[in-house]
Protein backbone atom coordinates (compact mmCIF):
# COMPACT_ATOMS: atom_id res chain seq x y z
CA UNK A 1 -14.52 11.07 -18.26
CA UNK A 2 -11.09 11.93 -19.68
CA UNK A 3 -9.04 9.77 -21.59
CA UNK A 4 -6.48 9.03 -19.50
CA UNK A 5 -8.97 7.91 -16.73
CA UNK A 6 -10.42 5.27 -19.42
CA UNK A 7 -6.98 4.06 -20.54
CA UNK A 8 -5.75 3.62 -16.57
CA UNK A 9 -8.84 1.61 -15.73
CA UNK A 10 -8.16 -0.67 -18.61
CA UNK A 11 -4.75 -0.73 -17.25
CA UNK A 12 -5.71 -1.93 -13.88
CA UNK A 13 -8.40 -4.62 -15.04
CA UNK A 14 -5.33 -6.00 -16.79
CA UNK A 15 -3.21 -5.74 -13.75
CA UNK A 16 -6.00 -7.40 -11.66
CA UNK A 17 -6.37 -10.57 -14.11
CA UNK A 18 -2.90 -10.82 -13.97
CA UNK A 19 -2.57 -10.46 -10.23
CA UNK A 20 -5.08 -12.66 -9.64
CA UNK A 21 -4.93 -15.61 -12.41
CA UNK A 22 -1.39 -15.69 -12.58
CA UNK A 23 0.00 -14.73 -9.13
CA UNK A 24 2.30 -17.94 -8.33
CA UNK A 25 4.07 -16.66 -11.30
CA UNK A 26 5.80 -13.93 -9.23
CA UNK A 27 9.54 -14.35 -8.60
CA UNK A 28 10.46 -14.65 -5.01
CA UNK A 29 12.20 -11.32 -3.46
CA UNK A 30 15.46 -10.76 -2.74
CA UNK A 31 15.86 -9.25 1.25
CA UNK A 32 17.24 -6.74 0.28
CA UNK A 33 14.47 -5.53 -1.75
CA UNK A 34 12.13 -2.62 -0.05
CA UNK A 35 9.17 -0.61 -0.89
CA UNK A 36 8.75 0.05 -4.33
CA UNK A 37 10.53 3.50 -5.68
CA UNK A 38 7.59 5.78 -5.49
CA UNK A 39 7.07 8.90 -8.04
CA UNK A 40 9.03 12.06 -7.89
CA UNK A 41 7.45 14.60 -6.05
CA UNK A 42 6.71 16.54 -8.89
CA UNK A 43 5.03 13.75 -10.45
CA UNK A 44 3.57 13.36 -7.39
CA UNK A 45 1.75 16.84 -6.98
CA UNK A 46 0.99 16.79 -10.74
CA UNK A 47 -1.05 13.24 -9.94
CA UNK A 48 -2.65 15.06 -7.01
CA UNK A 49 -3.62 18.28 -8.82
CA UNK A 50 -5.88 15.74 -10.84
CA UNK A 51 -7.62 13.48 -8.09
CA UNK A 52 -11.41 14.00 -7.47
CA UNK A 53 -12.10 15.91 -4.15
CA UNK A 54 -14.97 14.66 -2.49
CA UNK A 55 -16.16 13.74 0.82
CA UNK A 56 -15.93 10.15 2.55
CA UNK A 57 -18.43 7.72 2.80
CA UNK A 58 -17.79 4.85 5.41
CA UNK A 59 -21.04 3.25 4.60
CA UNK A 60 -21.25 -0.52 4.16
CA UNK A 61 -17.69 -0.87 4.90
CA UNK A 62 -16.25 -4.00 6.36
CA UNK A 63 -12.91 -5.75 5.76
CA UNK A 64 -13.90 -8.89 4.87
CA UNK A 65 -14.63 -7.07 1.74
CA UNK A 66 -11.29 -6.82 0.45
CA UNK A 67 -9.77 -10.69 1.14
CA UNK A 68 -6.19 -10.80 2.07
CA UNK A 69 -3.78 -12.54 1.81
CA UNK A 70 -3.52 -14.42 -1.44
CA UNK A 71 -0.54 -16.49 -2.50
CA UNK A 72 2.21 -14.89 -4.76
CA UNK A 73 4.69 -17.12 -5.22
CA UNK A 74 4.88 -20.95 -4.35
CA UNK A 75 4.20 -21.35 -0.74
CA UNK A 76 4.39 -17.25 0.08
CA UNK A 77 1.20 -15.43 0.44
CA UNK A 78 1.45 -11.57 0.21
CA UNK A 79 2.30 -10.63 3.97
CA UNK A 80 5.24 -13.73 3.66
CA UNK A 81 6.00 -12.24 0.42
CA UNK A 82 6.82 -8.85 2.01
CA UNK A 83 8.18 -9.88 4.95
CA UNK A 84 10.76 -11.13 2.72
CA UNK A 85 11.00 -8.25 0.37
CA UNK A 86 11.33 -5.92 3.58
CA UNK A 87 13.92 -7.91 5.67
CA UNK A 88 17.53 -8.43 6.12
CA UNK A 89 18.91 -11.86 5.78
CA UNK A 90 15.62 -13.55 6.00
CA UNK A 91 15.26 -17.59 5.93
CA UNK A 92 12.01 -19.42 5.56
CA UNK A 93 10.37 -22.73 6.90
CA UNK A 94 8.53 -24.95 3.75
CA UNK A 95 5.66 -23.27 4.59
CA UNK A 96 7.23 -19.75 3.97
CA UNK A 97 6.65 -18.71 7.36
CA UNK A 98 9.89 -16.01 8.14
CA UNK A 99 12.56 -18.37 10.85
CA UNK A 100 14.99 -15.50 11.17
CA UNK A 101 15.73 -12.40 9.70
CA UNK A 102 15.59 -9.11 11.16
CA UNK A 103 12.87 -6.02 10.27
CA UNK A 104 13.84 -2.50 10.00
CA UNK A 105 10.35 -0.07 10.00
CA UNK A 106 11.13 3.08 8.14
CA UNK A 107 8.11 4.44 10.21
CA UNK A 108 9.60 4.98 13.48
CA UNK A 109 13.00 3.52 13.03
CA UNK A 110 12.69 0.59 15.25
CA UNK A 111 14.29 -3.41 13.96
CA UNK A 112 12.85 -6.01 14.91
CA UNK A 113 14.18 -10.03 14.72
CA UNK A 114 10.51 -11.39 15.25
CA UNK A 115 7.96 -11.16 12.42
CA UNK A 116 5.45 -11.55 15.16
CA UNK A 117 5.90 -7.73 15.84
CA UNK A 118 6.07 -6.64 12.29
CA UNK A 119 2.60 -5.79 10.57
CA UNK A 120 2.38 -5.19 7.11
CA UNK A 121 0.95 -1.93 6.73
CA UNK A 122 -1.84 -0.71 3.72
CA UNK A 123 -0.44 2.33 3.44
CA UNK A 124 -3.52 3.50 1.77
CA UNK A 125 -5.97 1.81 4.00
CA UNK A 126 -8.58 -0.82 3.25
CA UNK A 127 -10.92 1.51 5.07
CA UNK A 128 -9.80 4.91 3.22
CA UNK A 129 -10.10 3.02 -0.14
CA UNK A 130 -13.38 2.17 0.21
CA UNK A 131 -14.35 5.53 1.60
CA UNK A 132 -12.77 7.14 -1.67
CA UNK A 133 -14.28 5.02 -4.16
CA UNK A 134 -13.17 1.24 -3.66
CA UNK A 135 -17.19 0.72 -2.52
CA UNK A 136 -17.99 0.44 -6.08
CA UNK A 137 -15.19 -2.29 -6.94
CA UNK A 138 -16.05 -5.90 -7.47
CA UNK A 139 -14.17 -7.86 -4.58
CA UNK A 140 -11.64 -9.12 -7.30
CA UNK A 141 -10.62 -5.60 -7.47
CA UNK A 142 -10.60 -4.92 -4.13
CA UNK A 143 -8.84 -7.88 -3.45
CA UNK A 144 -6.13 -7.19 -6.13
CA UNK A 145 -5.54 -3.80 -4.15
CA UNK A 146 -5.45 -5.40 -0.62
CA UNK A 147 -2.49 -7.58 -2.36
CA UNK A 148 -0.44 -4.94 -4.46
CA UNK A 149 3.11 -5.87 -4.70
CA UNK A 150 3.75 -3.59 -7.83
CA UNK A 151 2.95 -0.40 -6.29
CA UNK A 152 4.41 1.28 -3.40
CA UNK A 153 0.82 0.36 -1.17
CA UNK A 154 2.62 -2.81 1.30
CA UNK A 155 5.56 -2.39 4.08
CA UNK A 156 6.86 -4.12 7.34
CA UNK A 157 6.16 -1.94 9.80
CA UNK A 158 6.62 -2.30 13.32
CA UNK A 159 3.36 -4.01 14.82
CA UNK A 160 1.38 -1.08 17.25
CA UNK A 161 2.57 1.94 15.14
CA UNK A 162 0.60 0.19 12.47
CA UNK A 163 -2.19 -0.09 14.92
CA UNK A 164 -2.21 3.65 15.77
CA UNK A 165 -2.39 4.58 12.53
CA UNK A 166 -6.07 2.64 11.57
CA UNK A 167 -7.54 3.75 8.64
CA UNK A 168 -6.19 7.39 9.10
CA UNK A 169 -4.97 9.67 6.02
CA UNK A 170 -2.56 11.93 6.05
CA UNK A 171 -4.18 14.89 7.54
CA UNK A 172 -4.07 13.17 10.91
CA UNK A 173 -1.61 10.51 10.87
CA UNK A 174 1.79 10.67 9.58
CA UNK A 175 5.21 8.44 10.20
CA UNK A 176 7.19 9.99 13.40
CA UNK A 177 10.90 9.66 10.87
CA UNK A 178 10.26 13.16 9.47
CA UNK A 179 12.94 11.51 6.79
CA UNK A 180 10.25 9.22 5.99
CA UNK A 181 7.22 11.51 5.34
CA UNK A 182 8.42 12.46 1.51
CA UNK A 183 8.29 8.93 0.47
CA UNK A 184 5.19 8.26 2.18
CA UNK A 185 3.20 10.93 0.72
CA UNK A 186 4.33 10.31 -2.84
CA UNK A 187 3.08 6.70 -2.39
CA UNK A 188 0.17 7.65 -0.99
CA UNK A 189 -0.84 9.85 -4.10
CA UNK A 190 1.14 7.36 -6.50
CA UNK A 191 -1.76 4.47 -5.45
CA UNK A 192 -5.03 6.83 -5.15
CA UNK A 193 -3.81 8.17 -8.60
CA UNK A 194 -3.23 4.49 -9.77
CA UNK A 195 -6.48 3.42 -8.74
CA UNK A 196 -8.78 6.10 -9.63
CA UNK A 197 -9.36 7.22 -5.65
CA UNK A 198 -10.93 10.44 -4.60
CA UNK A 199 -9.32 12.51 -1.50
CA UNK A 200 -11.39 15.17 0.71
CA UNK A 201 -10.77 18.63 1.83
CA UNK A 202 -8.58 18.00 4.41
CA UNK A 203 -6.48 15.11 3.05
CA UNK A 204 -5.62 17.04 -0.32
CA UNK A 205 -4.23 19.81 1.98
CA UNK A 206 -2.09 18.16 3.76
CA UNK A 207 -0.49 16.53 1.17
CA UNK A 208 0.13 19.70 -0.58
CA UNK A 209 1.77 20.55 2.47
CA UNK A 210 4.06 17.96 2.57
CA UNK A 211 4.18 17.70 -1.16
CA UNK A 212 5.89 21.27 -1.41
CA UNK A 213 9.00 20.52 0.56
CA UNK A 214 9.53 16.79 -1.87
């Protein structure tokens, strides 16, 4: 395997330790913070030009499997944590649990002032993960992924369009904002790159597609 494969996955068994061990040690977000910056898009087609193509496998596959959500910082566990990083003027009970604020979902444009109809979205799927090679992770890995504040991989989304998106890639599901759809795909690629994922046939073209006009 090449060398910059070797050095990544020593990379990310750092990051998990770290993530894991150490994870109350995170500073709290500000509300005005979003998603994080994802690569350029030529970075981004260079990263995809070196994925593994292969086909899914779905088998064995539950979520349970990758255990979410973990605390980050004090009270916050990772969907508190990004409700805050996501929101506008967000305040929060002892408990970290979100008492007002308002939600703005890059996905289909809609704000919301309830975090009961905000989801926070994998935007590389539990599911896909383990399809494209997250079935071989220990669950500390795959819980370190389920959890990743450092990559571009959680947002607030509005609730349903979450729902209708399931464990779908990018060859069938994309976010209705056509503003939106640069970002995603470079995220998308930015974490499977990050994490050593494969994509198949279909999914690699379609982020070529999109990749060309980013």
């Amino acid at each position: 395997m090449r060398k910059v494969y070797a050095r990544r996955r020593l990379s990310i068994l750092a990051t998990l330790t770290g993530l894991i061990a150490s994870a109350a040690l995170f500073n709290s977000p500000s509300a005005s913070a979003a998603l994080p910056t994802p690569v350029s898009g030529a970075t981004a087609r260079s990263y995809l030009s070196q994925l593994t193509v292969a086909a899914e496998n779905r088998t064995g596959y539950e979520r349970s499997k990758f255990p979410t959500w973990i605390t980050i910082s004090g009270t916050c566990n990772t969907r508190e944590w990004i409700l805050k990083r996501d929101g506008s003027n967000v305040t929060t009970n002892s408990s970290c649990y979100p008492t007002s604020g308002s939600w703005y979902s890059p996905y289909d444009g809609a704000t919301w002032s309830s975090p009961s109809d905000v989801d926070i979205d994998h935007l590389v799927p539990l599911a896909e993960a383990w399809d494209s090679g997250a079935s071989k992770w220990t669950t500390a890995h795959r819980q370190a992924f389920a959890n990743d504040v450092t990559r571009p991989q959680l947002l607030a989304v509005t609730d349903n369009v979450n729902q209708s998106k399931g464990d779908q890639d990018p060859a069938t599901w994309m976010p209705s904002r056509t503003a939106y759809r640069c970002t995603y795909v470079r995220a998308w690629v930015q974490v499977k790159y990050y994490y050593d994922l494969s994509v198949d046939p279909a999914e690699k073209s379609a982020l070529q597609g999109y990749l060309a006009n980013c």
